[in-house]
Protein backbone atom coordinates (compact mmCIF):
# COMPACT_ATOMS: atom_id res chain seq x y z
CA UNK A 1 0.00 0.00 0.00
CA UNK A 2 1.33 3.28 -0.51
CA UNK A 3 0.66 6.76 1.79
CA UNK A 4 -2.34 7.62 -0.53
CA UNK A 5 -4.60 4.76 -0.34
CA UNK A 6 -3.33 4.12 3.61
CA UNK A 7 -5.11 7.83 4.20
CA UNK A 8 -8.54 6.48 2.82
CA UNK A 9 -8.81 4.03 5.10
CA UNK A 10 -10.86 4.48 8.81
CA UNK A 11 -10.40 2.04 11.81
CA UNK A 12 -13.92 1.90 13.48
CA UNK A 13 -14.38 0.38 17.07
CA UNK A 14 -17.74 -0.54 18.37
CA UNK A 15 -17.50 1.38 22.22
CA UNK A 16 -20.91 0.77 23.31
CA UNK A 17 -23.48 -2.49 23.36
CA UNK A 18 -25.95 -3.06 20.40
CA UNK A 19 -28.06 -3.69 23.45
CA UNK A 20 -31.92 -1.80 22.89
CA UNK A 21 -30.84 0.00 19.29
CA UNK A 22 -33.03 0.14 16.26
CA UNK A 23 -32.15 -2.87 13.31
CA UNK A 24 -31.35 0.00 11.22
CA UNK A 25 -29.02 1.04 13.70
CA UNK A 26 -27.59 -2.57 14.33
CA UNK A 27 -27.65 -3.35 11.21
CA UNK A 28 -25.18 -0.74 10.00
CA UNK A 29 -22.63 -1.55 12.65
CA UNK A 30 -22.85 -5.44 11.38
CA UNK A 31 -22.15 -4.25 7.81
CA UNK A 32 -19.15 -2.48 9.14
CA UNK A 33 -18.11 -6.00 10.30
CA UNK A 34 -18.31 -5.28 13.71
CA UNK A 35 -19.49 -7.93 15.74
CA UNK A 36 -17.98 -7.66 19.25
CA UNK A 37 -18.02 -4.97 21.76
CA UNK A 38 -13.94 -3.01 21.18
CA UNK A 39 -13.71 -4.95 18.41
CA UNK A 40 -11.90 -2.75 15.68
CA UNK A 41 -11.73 -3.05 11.85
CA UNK A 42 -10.36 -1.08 8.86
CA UNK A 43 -13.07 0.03 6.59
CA UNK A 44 -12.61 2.04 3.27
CA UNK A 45 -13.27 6.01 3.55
CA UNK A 46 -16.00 5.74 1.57
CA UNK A 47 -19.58 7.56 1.19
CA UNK A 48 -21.24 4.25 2.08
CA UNK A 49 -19.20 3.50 4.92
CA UNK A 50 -19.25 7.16 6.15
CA UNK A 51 -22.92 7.18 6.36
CA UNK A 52 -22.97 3.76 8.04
CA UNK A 53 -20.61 5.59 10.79
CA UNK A 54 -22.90 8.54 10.84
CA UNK A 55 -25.84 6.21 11.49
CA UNK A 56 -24.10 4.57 14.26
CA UNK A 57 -21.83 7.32 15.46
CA UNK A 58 -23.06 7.20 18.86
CA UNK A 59 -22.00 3.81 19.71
CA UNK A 60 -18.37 3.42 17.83
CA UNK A 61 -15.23 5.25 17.89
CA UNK A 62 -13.64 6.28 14.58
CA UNK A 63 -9.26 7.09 13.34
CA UNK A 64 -7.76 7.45 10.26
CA UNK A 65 -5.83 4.29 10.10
């Protein structure tokens, strides 16, 4: 990988429970591929994934990878 793709990438951490949230809500922290709670993954900075964040943004903790 070089410096320019490495910048467009986002490592997402689910912080808080799925516990009690809408499916919608749920739904777009499983398509993130987050499964367990502080699990982390690196997602593509992407408009999709970005509004998948947004959706979710109060239970998961975003970086620039």
């Amino acid at each position: 990988m070089n410096a320019a793709s490495k910048s467009r990438e986002l490592r997402v951490t689910l912080a808080k429970s799925l516990a009690g949230q809408l499916r919608p809500i749920a739904a777009s922290v499983r398509g993130l591929g987050l499964r367990r709670l502080h699990q982390t993954v690196t997602v593509a900075d992407t408009a999709e994934n970005r509004g998948m964040i947004r959706a979710a943004r109060h239970l998961v903790k975003v970086e620039n990878a």
